[in-house]
PDB file of N, CA and C in Angstrom:
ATOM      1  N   UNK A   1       0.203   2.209  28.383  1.00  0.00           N
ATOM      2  CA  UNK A   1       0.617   1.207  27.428  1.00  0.00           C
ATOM      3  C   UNK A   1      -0.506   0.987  26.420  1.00  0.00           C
ATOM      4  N   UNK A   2      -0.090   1.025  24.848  1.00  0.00           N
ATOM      5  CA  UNK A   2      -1.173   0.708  24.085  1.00  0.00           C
ATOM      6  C   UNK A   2      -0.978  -0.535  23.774  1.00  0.00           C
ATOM      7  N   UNK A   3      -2.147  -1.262  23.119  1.00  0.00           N
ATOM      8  CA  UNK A   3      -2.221  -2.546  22.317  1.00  0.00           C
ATOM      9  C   UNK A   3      -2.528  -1.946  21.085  1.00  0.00           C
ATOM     10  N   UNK A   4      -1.447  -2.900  20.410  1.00  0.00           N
ATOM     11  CA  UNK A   4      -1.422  -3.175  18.875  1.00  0.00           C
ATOM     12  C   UNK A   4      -2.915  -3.563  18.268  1.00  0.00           C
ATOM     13  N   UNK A   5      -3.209  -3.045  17.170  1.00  0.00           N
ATOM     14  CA  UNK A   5      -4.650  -3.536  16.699  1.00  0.00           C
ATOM     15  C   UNK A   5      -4.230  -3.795  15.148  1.00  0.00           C
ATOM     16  N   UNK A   6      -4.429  -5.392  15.231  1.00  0.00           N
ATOM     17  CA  UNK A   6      -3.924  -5.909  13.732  1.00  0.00           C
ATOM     18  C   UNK A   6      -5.038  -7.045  13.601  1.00  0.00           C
ATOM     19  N   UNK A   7      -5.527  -6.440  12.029  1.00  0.00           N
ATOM     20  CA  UNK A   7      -6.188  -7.558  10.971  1.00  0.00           C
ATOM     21  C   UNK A   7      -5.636  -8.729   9.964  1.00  0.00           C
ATOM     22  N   UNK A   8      -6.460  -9.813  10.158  1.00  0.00           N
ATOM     23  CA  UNK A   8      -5.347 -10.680   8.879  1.00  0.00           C
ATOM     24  C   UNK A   8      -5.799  -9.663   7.700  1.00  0.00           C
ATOM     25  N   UNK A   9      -4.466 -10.142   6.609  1.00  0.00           N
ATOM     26  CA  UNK A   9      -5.029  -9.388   5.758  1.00  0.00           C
ATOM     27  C   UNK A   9      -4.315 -10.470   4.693  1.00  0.00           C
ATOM     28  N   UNK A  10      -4.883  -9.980   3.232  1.00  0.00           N
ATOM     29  CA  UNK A  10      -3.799 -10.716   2.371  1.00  0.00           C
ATOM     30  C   UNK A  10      -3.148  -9.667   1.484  1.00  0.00           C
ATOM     31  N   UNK A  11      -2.660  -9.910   0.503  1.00  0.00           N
ATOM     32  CA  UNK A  11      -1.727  -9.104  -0.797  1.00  0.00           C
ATOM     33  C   UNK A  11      -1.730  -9.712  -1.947  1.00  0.00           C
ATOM     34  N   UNK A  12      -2.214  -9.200  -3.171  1.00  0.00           N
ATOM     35  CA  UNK A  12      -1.942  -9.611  -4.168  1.00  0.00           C
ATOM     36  C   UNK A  12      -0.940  -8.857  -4.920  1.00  0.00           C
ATOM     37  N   UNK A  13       0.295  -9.166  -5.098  1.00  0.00           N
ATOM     38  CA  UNK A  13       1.744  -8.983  -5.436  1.00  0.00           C
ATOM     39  C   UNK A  13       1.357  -7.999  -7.122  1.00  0.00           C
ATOM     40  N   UNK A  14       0.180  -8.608  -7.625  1.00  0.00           N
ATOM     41  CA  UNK A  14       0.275  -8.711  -9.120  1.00  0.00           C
ATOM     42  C   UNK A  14      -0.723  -7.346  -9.363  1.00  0.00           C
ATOM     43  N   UNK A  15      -1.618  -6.789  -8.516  1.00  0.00           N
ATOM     44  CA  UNK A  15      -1.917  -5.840  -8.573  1.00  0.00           C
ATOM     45  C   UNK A  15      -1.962  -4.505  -7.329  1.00  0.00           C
ATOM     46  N   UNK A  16      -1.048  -5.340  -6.818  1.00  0.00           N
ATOM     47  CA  UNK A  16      -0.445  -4.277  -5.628  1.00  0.00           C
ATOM     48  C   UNK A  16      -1.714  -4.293  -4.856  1.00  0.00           C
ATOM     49  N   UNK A  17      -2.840  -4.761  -4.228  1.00  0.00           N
ATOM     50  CA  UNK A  17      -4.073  -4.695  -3.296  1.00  0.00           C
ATOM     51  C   UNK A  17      -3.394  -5.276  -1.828  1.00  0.00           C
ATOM     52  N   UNK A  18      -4.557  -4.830  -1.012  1.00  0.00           N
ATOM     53  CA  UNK A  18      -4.704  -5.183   0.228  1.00  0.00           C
ATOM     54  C   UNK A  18      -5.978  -5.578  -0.149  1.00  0.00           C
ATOM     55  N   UNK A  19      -6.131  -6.818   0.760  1.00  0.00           N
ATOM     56  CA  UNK A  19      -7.507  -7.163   1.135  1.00  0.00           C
ATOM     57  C   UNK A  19      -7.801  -7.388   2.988  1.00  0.00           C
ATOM     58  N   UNK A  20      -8.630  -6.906   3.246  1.00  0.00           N
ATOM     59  CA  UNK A  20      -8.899  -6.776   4.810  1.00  0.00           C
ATOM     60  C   UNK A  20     -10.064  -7.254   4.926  1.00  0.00           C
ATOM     61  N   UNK A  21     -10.986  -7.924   5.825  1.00  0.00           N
ATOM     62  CA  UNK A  21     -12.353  -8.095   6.262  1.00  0.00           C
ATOM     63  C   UNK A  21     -13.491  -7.149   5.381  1.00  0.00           C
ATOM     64  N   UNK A  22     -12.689  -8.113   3.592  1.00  0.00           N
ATOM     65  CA  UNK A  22     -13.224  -8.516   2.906  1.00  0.00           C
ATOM     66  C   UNK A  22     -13.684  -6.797   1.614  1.00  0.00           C
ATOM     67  N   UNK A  23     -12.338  -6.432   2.054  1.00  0.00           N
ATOM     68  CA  UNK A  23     -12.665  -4.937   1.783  1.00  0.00           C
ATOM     69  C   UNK A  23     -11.234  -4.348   0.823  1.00  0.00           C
ATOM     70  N   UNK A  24     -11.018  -4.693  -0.442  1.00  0.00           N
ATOM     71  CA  UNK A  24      -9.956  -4.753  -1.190  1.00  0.00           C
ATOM     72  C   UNK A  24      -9.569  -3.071  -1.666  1.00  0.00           C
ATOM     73  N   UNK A  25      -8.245  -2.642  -1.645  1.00  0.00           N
ATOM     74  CA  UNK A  25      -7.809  -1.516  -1.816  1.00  0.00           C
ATOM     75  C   UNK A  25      -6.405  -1.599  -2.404  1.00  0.00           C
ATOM     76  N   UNK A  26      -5.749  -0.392  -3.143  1.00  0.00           N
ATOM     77  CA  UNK A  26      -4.659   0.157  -3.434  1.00  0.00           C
ATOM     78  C   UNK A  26      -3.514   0.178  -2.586  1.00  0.00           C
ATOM     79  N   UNK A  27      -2.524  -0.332  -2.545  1.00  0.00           N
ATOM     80  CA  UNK A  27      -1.604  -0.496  -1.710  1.00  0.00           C
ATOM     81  C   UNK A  27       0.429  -0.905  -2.282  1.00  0.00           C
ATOM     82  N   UNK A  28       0.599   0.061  -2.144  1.00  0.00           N
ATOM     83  CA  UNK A  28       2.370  -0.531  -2.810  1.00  0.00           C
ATOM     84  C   UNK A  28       3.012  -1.248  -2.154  1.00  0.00           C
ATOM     85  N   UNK A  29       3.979  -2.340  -2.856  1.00  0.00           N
ATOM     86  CA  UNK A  29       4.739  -2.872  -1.805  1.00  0.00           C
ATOM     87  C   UNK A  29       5.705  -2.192  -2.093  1.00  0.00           C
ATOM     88  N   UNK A  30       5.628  -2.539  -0.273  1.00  0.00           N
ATOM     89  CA  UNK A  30       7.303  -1.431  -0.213  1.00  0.00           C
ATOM     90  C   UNK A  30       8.643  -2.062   0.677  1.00  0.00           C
ATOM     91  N   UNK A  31       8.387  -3.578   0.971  1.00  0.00           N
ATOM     92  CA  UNK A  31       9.531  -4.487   1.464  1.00  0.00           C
ATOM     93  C   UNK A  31       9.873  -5.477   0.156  1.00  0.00           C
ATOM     94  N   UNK A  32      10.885  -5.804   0.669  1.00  0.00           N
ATOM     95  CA  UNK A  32      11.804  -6.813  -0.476  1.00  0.00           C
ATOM     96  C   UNK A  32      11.049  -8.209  -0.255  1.00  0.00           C
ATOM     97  N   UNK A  33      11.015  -9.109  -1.625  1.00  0.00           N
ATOM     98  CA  UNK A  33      10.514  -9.969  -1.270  1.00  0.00           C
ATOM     99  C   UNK A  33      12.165 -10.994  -0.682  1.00  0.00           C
ATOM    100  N   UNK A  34      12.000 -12.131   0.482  1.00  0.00           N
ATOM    101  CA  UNK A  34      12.646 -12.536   1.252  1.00  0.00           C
ATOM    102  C   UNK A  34      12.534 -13.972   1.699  1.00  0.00           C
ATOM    103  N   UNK A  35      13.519 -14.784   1.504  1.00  0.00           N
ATOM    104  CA  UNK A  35      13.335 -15.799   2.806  1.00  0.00           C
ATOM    105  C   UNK A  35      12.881 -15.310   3.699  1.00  0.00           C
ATOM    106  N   UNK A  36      11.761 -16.201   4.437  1.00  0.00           N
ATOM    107  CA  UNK A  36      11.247 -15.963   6.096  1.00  0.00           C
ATOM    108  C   UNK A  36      10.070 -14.708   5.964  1.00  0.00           C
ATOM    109  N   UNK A  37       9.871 -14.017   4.475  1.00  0.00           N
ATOM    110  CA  UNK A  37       8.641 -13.108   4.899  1.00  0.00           C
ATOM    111  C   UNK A  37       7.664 -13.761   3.475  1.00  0.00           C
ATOM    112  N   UNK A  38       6.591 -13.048   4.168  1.00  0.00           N
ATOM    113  CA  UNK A  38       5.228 -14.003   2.716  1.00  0.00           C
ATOM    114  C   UNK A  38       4.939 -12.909   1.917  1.00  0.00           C
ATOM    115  N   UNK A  39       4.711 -13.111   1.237  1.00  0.00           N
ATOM    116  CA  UNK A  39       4.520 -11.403   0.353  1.00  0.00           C
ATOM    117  C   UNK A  39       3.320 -11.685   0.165  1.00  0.00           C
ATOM    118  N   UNK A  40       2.015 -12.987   0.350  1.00  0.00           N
ATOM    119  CA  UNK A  40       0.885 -13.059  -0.009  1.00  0.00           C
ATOM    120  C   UNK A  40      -0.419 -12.708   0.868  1.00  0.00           C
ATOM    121  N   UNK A  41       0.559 -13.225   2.580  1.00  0.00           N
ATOM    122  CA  UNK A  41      -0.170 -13.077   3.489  1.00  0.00           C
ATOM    123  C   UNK A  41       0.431 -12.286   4.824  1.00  0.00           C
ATOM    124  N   UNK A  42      -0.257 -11.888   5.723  1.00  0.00           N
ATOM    125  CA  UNK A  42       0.286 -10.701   6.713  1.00  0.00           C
ATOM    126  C   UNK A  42      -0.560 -10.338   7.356  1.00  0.00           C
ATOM    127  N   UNK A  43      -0.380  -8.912   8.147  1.00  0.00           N
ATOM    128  CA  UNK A  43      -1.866  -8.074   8.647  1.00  0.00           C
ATOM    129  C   UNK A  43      -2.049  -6.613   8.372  1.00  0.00           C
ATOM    130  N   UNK A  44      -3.002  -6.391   8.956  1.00  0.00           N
ATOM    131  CA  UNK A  44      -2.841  -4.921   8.553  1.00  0.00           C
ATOM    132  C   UNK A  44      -3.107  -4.283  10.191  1.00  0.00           C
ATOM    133  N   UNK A  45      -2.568  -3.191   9.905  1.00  0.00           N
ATOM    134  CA  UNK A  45      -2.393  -2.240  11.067  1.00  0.00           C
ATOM    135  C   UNK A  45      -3.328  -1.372  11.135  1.00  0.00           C
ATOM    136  N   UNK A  46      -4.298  -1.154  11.947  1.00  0.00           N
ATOM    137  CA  UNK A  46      -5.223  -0.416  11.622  1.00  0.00           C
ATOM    138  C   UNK A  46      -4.913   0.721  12.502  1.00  0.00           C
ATOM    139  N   UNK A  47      -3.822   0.941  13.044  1.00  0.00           N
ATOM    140  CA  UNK A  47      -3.810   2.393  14.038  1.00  0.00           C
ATOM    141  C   UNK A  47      -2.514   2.819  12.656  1.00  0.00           C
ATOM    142  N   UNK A  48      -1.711   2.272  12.111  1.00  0.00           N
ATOM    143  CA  UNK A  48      -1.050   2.765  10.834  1.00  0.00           C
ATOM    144  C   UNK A  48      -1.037   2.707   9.685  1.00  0.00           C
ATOM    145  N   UNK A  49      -2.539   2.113   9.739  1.00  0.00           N
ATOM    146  CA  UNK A  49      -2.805   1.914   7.923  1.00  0.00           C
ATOM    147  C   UNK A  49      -1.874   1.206   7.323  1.00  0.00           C
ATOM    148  N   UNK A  50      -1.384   0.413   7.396  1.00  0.00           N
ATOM    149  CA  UNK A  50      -0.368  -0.300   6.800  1.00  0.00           C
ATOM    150  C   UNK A  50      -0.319  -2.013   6.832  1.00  0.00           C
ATOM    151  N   UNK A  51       0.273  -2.457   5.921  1.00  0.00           N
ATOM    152  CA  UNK A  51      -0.021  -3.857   5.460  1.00  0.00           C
ATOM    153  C   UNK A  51       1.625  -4.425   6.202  1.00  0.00           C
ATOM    154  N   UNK A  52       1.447  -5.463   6.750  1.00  0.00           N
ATOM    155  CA  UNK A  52       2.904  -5.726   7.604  1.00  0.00           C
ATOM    156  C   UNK A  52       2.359  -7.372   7.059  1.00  0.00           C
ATOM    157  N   UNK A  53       3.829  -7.345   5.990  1.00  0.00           N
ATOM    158  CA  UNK A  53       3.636  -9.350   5.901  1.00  0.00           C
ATOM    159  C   UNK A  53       4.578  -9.802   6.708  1.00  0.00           C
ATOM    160  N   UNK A  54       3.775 -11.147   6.540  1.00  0.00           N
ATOM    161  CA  UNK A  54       4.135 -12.260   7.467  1.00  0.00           C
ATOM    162  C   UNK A  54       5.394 -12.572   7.694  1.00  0.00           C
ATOM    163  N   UNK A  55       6.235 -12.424   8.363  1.00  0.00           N
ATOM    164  CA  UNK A  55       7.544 -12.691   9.154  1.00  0.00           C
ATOM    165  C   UNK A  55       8.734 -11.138   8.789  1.00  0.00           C
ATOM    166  N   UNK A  56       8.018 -10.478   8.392  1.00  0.00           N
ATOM    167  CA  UNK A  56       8.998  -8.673   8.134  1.00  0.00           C
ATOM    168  C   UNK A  56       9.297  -8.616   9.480  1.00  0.00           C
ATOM    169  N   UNK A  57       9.950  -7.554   9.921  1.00  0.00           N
ATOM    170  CA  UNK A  57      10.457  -7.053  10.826  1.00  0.00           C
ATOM    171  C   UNK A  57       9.729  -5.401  10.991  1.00  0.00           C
ATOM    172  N   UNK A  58       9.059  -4.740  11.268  1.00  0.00           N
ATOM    173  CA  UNK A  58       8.649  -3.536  11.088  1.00  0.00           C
ATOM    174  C   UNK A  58       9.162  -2.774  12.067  1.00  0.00           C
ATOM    175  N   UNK A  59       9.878  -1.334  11.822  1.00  0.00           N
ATOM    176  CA  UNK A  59      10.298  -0.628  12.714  1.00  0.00           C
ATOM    177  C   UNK A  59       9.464   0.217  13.129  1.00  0.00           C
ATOM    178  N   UNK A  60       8.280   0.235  13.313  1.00  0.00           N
ATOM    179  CA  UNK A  60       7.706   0.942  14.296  1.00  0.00           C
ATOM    180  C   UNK A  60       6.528  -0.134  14.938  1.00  0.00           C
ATOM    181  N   UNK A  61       6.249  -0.969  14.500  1.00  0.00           N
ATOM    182  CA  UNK A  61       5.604  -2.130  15.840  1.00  0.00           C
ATOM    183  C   UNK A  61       6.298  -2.913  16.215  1.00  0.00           C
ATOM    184  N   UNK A  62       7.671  -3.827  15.258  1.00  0.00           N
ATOM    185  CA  UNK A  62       8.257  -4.864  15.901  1.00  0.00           C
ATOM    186  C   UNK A  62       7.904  -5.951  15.057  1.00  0.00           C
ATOM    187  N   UNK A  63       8.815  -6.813  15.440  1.00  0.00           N
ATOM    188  CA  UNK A  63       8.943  -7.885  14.793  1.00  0.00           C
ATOM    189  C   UNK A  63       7.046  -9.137  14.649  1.00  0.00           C
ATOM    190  N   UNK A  64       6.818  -9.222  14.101  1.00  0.00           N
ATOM    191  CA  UNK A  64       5.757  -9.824  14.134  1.00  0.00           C
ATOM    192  C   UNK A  64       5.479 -11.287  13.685  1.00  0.00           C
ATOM    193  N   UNK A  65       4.901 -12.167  14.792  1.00  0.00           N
ATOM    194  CA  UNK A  65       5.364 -14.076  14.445  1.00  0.00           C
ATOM    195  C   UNK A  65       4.101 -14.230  14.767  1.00  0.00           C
ATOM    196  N   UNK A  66       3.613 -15.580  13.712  1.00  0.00           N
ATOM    197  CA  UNK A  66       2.438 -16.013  13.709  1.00  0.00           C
ATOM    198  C   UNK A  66       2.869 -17.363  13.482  1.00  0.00           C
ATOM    199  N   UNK A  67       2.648 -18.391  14.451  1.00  0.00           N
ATOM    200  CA  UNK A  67       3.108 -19.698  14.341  1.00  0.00           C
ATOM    201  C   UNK A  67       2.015 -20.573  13.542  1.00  0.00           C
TER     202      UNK A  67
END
């Protein structure tokens, strides 16, 4: 069994970035913006390189809740 390895991260919508532990990069969005998901804030996946916001549904880790 593996564990998930996820960073907060944020998004700036307006120039498409990721920011991670303080380390800003190139990144597209590629979910709809939505009731119930944040398009500003989220995490990042560091075993898939990928930016997963806050309340998406992702089909390959799963649904992801941060109360």
């Amino acid at each position: 069994m593996s564990s998930l390895n996820f960073t907060k991260a944020t998004y700036d919508i307006n120039t498409e970035t990721v920011t991670v532990d303080g380390n800003t990069f190139e990144f597209g969005k590629y979910w709809k913006s939505q009731d119930g998901v944040l398009d500003t804030e989220g995490f990042w996946d560091n075993d898939n390189n990928n930016f997963i916001p806050k309340g998406l549904f992702d089909e390959v880790t799963g649904y992801i809740k941060v109360d």
